[in-house]
C-alpha atoms as a PDB file:
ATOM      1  CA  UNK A   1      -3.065 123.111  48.881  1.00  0.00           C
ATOM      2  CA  UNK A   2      -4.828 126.030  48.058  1.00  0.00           C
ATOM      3  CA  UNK A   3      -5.132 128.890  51.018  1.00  0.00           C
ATOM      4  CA  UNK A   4      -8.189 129.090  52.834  1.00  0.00           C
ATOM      5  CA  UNK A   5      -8.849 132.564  52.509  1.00  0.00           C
ATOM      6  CA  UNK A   6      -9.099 133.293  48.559  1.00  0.00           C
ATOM      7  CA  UNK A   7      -6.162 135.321  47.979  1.00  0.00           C
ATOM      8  CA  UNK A   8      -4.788 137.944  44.917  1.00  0.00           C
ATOM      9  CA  UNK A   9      -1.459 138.850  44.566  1.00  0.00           C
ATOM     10  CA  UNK A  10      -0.778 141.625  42.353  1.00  0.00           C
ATOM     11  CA  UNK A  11       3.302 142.433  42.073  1.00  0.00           C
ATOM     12  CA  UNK A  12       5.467 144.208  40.143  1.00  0.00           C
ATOM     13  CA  UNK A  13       8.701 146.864  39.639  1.00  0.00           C
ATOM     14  CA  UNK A  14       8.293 150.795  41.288  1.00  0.00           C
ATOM     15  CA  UNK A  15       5.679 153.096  40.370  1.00  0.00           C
ATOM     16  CA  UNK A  16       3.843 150.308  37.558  1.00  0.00           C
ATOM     17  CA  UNK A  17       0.311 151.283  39.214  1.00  0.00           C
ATOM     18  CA  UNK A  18      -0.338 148.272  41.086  1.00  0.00           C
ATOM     19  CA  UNK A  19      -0.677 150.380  44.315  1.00  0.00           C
ATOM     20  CA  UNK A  20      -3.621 151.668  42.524  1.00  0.00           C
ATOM     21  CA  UNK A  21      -5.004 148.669  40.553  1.00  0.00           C
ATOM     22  CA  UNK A  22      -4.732 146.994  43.845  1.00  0.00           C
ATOM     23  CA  UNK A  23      -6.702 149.304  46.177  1.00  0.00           C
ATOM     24  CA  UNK A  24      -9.681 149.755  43.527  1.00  0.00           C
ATOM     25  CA  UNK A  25      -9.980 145.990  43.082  1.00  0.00           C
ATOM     26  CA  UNK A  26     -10.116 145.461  46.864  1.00  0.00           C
ATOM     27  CA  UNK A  27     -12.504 148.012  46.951  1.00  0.00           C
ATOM     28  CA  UNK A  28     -14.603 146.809  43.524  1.00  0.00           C
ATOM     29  CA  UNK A  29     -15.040 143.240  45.375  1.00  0.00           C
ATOM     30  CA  UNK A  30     -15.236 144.123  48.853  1.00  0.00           C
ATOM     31  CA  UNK A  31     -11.880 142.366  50.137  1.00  0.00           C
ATOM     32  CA  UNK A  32      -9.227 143.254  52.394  1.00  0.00           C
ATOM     33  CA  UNK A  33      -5.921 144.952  51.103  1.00  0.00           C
ATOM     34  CA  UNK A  34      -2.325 144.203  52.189  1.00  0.00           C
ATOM     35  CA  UNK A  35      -0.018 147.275  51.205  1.00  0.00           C
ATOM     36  CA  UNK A  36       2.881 145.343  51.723  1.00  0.00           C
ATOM     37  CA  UNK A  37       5.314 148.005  50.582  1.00  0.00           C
ATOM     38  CA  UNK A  38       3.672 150.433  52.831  1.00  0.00           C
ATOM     39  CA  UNK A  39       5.153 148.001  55.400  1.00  0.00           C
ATOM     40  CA  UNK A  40       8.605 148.453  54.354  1.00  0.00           C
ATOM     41  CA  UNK A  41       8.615 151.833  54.000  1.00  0.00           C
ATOM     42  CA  UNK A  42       7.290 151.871  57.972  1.00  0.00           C
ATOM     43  CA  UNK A  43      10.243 150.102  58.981  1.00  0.00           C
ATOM     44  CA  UNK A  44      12.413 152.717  57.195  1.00  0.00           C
ATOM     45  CA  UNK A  45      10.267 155.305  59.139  1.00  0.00           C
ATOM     46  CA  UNK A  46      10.045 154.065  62.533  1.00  0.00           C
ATOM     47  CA  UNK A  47      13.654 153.829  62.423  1.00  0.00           C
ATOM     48  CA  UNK A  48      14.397 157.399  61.295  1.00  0.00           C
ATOM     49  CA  UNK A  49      11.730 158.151  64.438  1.00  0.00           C
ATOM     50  CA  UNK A  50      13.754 156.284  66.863  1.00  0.00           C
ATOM     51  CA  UNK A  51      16.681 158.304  65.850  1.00  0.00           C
ATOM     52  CA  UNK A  52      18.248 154.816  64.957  1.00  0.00           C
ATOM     53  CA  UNK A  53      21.295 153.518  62.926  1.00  0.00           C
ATOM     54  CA  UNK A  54      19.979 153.627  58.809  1.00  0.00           C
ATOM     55  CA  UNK A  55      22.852 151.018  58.517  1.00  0.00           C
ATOM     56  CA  UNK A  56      22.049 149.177  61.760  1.00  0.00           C
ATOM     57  CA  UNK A  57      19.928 145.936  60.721  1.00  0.00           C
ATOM     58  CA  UNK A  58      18.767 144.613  64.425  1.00  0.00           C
ATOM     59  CA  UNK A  59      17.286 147.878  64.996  1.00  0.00           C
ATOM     60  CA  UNK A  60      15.220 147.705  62.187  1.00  0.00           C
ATOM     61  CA  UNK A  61      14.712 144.278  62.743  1.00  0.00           C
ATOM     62  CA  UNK A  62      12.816 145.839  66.278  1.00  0.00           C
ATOM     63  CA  UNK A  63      11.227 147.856  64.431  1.00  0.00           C
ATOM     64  CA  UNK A  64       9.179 145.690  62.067  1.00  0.00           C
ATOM     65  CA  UNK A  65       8.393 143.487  65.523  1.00  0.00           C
ATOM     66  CA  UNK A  66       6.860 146.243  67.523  1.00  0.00           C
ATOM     67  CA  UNK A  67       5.985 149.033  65.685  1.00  0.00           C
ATOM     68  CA  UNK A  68       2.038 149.410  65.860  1.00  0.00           C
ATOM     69  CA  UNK A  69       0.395 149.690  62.379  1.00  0.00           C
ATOM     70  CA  UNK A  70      -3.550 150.276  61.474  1.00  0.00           C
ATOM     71  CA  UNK A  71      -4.519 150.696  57.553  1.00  0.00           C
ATOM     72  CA  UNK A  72      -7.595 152.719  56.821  1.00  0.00           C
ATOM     73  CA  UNK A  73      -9.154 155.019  54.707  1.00  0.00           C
ATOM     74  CA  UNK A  74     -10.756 158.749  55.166  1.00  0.00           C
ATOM     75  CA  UNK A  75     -12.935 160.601  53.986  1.00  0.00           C
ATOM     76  CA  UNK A  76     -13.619 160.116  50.137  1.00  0.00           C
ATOM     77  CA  UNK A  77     -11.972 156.864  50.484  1.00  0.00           C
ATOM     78  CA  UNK A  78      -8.509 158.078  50.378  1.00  0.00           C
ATOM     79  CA  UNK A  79      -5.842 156.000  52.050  1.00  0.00           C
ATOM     80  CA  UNK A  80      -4.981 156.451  55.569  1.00  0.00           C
ATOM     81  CA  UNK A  81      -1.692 154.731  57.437  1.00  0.00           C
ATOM     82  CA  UNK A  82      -1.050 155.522  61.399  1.00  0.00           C
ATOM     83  CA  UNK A  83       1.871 154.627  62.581  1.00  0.00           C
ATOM     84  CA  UNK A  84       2.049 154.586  66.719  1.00  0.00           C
ATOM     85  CA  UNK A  85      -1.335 156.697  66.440  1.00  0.00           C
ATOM     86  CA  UNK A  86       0.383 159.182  64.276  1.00  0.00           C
ATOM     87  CA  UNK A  87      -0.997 159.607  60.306  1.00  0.00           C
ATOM     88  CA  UNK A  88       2.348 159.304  58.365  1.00  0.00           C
ATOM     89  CA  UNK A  89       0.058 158.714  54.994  1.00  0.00           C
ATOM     90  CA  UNK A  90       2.142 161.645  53.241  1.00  0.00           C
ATOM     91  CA  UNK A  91       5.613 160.692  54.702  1.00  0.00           C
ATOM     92  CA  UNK A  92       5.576 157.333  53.498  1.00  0.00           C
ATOM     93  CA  UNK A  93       5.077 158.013  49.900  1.00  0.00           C
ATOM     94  CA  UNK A  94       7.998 160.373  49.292  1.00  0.00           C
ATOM     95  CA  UNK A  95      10.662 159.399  47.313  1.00  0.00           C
ATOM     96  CA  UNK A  96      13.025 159.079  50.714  1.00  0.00           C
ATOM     97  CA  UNK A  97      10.689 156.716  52.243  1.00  0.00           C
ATOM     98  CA  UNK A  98      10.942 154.257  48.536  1.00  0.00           C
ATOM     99  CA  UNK A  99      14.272 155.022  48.851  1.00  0.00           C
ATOM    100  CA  UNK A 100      14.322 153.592  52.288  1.00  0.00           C
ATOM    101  CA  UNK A 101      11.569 150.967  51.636  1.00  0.00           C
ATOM    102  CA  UNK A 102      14.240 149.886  49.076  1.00  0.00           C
ATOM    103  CA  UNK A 103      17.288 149.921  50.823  1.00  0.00           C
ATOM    104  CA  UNK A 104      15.844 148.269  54.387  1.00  0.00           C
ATOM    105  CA  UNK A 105      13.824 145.606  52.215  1.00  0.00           C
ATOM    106  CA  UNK A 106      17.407 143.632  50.581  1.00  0.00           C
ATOM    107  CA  UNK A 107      17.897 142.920  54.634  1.00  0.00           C
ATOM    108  CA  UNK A 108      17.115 138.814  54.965  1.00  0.00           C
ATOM    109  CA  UNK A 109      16.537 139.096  59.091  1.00  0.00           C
ATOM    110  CA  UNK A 110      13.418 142.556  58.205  1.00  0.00           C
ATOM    111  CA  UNK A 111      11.638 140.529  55.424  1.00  0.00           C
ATOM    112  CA  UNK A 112      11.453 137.926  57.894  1.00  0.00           C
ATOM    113  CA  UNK A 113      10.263 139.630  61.213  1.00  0.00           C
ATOM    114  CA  UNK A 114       7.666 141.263  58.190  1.00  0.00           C
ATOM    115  CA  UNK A 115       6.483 137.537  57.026  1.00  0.00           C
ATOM    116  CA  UNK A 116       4.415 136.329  59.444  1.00  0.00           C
ATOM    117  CA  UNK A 117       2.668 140.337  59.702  1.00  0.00           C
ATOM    118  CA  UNK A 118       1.676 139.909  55.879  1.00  0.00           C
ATOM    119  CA  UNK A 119       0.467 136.537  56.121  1.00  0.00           C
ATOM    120  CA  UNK A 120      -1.993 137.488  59.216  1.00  0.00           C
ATOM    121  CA  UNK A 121      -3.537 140.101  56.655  1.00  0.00           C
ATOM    122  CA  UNK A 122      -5.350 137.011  54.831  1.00  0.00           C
ATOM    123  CA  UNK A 123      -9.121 137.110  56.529  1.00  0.00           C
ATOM    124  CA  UNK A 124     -12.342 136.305  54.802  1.00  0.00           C
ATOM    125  CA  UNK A 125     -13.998 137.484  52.283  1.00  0.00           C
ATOM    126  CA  UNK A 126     -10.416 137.623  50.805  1.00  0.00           C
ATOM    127  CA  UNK A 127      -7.526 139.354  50.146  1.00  0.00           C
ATOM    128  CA  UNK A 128      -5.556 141.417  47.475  1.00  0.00           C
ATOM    129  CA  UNK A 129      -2.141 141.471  48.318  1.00  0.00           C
ATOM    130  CA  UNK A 130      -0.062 144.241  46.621  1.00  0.00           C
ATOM    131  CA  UNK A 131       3.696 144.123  46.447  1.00  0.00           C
ATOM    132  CA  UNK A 132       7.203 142.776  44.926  1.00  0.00           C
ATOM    133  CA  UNK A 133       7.304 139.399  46.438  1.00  0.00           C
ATOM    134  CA  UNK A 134       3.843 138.671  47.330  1.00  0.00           C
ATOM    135  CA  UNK A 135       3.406 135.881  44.564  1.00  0.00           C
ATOM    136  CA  UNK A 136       6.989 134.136  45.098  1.00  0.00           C
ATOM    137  CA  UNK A 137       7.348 133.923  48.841  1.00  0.00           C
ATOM    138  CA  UNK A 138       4.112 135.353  51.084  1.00  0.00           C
ATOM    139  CA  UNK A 139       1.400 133.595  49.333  1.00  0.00           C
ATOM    140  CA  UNK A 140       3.060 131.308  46.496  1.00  0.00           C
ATOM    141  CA  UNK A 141      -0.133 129.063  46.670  1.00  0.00           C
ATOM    142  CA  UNK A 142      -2.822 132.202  45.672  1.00  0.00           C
ATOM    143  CA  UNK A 143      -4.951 131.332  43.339  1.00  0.00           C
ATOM    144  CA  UNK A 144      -4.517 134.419  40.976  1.00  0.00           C
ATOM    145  CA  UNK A 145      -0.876 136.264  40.436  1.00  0.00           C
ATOM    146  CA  UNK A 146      -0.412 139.342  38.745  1.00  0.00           C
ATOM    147  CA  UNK A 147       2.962 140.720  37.741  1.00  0.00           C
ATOM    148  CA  UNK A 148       1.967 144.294  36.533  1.00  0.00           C
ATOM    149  CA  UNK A 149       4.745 146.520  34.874  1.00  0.00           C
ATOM    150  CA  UNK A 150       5.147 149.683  32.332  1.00  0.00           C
ATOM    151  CA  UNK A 151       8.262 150.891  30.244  1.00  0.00           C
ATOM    152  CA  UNK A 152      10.651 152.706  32.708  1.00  0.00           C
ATOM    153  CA  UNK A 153       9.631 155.482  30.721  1.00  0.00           C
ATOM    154  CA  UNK A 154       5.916 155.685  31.727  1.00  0.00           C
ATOM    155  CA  UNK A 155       6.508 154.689  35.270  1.00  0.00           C
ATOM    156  CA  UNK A 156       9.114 157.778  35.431  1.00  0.00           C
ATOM    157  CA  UNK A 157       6.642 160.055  33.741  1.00  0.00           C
ATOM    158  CA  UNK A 158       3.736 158.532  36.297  1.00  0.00           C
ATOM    159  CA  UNK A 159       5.603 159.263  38.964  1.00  0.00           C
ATOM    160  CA  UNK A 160       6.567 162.752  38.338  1.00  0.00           C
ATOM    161  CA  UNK A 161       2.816 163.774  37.705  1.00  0.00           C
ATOM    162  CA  UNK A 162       1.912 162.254  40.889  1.00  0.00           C
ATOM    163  CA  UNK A 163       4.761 164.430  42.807  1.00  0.00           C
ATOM    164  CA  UNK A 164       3.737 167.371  40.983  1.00  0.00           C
ATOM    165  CA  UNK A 165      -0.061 166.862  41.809  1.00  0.00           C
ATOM    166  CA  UNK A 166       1.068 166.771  45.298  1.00  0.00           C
ATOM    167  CA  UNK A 167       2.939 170.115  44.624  1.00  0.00           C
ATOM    168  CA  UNK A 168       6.847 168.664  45.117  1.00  0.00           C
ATOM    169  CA  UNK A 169       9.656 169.304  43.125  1.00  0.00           C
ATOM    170  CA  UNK A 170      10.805 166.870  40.801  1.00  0.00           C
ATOM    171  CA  UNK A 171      13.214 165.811  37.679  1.00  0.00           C
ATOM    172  CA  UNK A 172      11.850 163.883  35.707  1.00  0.00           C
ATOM    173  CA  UNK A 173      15.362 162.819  34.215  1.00  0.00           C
ATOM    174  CA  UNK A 174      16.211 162.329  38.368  1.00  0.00           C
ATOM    175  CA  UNK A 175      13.039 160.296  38.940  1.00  0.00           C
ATOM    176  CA  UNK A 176      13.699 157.658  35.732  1.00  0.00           C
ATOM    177  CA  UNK A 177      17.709 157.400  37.149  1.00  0.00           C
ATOM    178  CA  UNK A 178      16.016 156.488  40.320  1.00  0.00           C
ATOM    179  CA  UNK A 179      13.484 154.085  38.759  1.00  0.00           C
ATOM    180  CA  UNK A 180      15.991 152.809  37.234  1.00  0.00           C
ATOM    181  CA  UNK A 181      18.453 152.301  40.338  1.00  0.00           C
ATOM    182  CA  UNK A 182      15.678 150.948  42.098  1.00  0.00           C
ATOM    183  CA  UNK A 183      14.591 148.133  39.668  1.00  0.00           C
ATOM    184  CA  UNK A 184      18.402 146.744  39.689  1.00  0.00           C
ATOM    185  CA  UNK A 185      18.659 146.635  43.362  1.00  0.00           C
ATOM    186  CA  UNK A 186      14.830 144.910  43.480  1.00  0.00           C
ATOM    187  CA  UNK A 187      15.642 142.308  40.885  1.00  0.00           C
ATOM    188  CA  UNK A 188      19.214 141.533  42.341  1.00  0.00           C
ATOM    189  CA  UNK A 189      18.908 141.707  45.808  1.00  0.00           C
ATOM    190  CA  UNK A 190      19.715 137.687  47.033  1.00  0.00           C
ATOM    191  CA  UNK A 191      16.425 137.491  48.974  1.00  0.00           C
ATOM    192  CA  UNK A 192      13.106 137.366  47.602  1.00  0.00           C
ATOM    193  CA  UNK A 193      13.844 139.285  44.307  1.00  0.00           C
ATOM    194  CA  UNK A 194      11.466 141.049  41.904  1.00  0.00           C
ATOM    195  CA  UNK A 195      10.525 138.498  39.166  1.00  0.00           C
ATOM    196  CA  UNK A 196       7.240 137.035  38.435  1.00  0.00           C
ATOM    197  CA  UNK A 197       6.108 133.468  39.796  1.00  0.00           C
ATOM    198  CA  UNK A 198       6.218 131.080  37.053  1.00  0.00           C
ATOM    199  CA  UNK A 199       2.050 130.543  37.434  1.00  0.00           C
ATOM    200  CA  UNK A 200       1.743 135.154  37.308  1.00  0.00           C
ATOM    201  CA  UNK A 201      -0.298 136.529  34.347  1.00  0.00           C
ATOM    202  CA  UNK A 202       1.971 139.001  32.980  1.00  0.00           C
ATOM    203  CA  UNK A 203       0.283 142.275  32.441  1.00  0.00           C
ATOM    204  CA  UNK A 204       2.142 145.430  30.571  1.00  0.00           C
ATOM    205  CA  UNK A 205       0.230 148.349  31.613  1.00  0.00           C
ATOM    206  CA  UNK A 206       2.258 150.509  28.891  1.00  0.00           C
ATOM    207  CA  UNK A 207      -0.108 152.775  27.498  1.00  0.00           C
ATOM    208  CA  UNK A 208      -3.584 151.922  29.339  1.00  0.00           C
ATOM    209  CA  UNK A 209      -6.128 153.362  31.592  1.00  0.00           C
ATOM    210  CA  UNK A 210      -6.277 152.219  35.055  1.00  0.00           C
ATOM    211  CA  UNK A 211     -10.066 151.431  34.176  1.00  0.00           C
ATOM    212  CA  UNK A 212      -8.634 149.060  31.405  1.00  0.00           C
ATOM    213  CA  UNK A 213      -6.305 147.756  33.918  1.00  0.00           C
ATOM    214  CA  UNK A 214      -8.559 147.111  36.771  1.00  0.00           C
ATOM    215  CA  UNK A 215     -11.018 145.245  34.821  1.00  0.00           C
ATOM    216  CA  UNK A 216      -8.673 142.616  32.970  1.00  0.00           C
ATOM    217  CA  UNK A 217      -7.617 142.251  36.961  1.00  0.00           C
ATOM    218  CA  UNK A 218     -11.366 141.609  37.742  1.00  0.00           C
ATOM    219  CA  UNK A 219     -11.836 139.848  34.522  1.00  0.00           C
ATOM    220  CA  UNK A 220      -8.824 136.825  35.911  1.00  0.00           C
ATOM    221  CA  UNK A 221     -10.619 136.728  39.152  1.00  0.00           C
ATOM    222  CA  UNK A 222     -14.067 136.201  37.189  1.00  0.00           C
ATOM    223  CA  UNK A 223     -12.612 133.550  34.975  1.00  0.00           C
ATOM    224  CA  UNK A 224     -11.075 131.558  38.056  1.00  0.00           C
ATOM    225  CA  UNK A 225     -14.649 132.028  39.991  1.00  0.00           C
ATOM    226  CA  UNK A 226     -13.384 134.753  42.687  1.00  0.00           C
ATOM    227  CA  UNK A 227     -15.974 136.674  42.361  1.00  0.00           C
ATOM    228  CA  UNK A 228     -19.387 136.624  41.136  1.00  0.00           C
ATOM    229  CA  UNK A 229     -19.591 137.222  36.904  1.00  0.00           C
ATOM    230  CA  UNK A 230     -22.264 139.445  37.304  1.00  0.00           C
END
């Protein structure tokens, strides 16, 4: 049965853009977004807040239960993420809080306290849902899957403008290792791996303009009747 609340999953490996692709499509048809990585990397977060065990899974598991998240956006559009009232938009998108994201995320009992959380994010007019396992396990029965990737080599090259635009160190050489490190613990990990749903339209961003991007995205949802053609 298909979901009541039209929803778009849009998945794929560390740093392929569908962050991005995801929040301009939202915003292009006027549905809500589900950051679900932005979720993990909370967890990770809260924990390191609470002065808690990095290694100790129930307290993270307490975490994801009770900590108090609100997504939003501030002036010119630009993301904001409060976590217990706080704005930790910055803190969550360093490379320690991916790191973390990664390494709390291969834990079966946090993806489950997270499930239910994701799910509730599906309210009309819709929702694009951004994320690794959003198309295999959250919402396997959307009605338009996207598994977006790039060579290692662009994603490690995207990456490392986007840390230098922000005015932070980084290897680039460091940055593709990590990339690299990250992919093999997303695509082996036992629950929920990275890997496209058999129905996902595979889309290699390798080499194109998140315009391009964005509107072969829109251009699925116009073909399955999303969204209006016009």
């Amino acid at each position: 049965m298909k979901p009541p609340v039209p929803i778009v999953t849009i998945d794929g490996p560390s740093s392929s853009g569908k962050g991005t692709i995801s929040r301009i499509v939202a915003a292009r048809v006027g549905w809500h977004l589900l950051d679900s990585g932005a979720l993990y990397r909370l967890v990770a977060l809260g924990a390191a807040l609470r002065n808690f065990d990095p290694d100790d899974v129930e307290q993270h598991v307490s975490v994801a239960r009770t900590m108090k998240v609100q997504f939003g956006s501030v002036g010119d559009g630009q993301e904001q993420v409060l976590l217990e009232g706080q704005d930790v938009t910055r803190k969550i998108r360093t490379e320690e809080a991916g790191a973390g994201a990664s390494r709390v995320a291969v834990w079966p009992a946090v993806r489950a306290a997270l499930t239910d959380r994701q799910r509730a994010f599906a309210q009309p007019p819709g929702l694009v849902a951004d994320g690794r396992d959003m198309g295999t396990v959250i919402f396997p029965d959307a009605q338009l899957k996207v598994f977006l990737t790039a060579s290692a080599e662009e994603r490690a090259q995207r990456r490392h403008k986007q840390l230098i635009e922000k005015g932070s160190a980084a290897s680039l050489a460091a940055l593709s290792r990590e990339i690299a490190e990250r992919d093999q613990r997303d695509m082996s990990r036992q629950v929920a791996p990275l890997k496209p749903a058999p129905d996902a339209h595979l889309l290699d961003s390798t080499g194109l303009s998140i315009e391009a991007v964005v509107e072969r995205v829109l251009s699925l949802g116009r073909e399955r009747g999303l969204w209006p053609k016009a």
